[in-house]
C-alpha atoms as a PDB file:
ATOM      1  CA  UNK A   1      93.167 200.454  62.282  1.00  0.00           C
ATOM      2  CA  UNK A   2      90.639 202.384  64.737  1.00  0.00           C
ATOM      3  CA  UNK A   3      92.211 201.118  67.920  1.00  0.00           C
ATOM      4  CA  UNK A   4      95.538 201.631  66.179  1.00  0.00           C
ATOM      5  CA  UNK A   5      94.750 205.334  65.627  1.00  0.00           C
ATOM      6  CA  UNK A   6      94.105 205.904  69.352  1.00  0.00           C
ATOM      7  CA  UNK A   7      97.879 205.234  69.786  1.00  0.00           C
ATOM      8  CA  UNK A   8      98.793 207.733  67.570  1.00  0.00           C
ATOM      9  CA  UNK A   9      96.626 210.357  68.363  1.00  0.00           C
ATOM     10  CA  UNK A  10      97.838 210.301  71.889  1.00  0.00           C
ATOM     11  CA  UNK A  11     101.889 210.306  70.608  1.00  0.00           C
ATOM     12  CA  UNK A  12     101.300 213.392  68.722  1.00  0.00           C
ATOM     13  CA  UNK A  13      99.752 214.753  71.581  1.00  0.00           C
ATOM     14  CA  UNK A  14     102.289 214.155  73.817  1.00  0.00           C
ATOM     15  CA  UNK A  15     105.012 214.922  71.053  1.00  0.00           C
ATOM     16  CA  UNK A  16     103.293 218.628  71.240  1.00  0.00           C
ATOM     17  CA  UNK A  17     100.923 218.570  68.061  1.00  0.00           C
ATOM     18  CA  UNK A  18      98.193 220.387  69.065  1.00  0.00           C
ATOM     19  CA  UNK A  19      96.143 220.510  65.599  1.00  0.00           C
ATOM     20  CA  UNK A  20      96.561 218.168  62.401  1.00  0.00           C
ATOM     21  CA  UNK A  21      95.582 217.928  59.172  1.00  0.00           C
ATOM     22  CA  UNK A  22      94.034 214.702  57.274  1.00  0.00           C
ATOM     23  CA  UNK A  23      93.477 215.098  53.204  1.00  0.00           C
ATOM     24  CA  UNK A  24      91.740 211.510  53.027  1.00  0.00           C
ATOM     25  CA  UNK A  25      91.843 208.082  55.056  1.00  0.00           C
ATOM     26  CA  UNK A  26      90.145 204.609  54.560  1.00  0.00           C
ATOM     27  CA  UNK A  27      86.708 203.882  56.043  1.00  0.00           C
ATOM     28  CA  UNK A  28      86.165 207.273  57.279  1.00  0.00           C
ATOM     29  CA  UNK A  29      88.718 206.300  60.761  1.00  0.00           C
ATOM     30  CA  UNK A  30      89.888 209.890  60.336  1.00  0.00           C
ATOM     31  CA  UNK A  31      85.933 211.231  61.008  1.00  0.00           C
ATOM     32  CA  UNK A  32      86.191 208.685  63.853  1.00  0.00           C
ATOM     33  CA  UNK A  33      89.156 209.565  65.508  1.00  0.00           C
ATOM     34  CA  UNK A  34      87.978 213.536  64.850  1.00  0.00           C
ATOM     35  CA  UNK A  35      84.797 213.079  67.053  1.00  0.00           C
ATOM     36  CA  UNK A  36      86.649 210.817  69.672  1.00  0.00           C
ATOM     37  CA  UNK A  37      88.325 213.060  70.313  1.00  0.00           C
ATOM     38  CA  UNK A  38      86.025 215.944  70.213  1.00  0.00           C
ATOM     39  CA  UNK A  39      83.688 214.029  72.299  1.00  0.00           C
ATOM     40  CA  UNK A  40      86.775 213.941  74.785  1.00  0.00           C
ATOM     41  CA  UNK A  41      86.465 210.633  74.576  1.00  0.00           C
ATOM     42  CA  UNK A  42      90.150 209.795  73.971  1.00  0.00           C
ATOM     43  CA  UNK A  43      93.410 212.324  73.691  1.00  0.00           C
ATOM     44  CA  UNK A  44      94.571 213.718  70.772  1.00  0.00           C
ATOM     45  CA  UNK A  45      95.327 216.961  68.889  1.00  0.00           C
ATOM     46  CA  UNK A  46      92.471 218.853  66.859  1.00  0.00           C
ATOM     47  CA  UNK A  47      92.350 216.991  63.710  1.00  0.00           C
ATOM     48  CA  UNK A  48      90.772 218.566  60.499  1.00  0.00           C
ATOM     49  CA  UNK A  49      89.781 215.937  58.594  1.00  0.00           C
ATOM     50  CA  UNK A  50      89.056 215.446  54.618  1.00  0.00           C
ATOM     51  CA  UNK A  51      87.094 212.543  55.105  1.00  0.00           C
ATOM     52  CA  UNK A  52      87.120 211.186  51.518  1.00  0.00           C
ATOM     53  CA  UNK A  53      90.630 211.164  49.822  1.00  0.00           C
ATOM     54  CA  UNK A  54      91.504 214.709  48.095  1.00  0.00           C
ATOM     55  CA  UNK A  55      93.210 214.036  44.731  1.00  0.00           C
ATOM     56  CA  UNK A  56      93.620 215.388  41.535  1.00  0.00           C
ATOM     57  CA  UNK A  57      91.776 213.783  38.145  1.00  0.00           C
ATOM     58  CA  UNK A  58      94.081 210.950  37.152  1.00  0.00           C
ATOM     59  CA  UNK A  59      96.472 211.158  40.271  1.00  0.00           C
ATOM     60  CA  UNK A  60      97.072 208.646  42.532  1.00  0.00           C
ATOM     61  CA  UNK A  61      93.551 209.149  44.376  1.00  0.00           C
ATOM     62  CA  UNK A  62      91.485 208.679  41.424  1.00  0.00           C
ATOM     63  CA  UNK A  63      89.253 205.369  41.709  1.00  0.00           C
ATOM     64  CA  UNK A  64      88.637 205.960  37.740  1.00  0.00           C
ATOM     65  CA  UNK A  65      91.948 206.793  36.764  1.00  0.00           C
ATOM     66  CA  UNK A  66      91.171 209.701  35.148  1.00  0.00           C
ATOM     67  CA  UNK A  67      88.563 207.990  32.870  1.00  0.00           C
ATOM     68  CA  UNK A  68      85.921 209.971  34.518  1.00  0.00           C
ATOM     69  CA  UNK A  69      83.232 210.466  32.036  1.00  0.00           C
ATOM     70  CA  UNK A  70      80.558 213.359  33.514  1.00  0.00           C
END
């Protein structure tokens, strides 16, 4: 998936995205990919990045499904 990434972030680069937006990935390859590219390590647009999915109670990003008990 990392390596994978790298692909992408350089075809939205060169497809003229200069900044997106990520609202939640698996195994924090979004915060990855971020810093890469950051770090100029590897090409890409400016990603803002979630890090942990961002989901309502009992939609489709809740782990609990909505049986959250606080």
């Amino acid at each position: 998936m990392a390596f994978k990434s790298t692909v992408s972030a350089k075809a939205m680069l060169d497809n003229g995205f200069t900044s997106v937006r990520d609202l939640g990935g698996r195994n924090f390859v979004n915060n990855s990919l971020r810093d890469a590219i950051n770090n100029k390590t590897i090409l890409g647009p400016r990603v803002m990045s979630a890090g942990e999915i961002l989901g309502s109670t009992g939609g489709h990003a809740d782990a609990l499904n909505g049986m959250n008990k606080q």
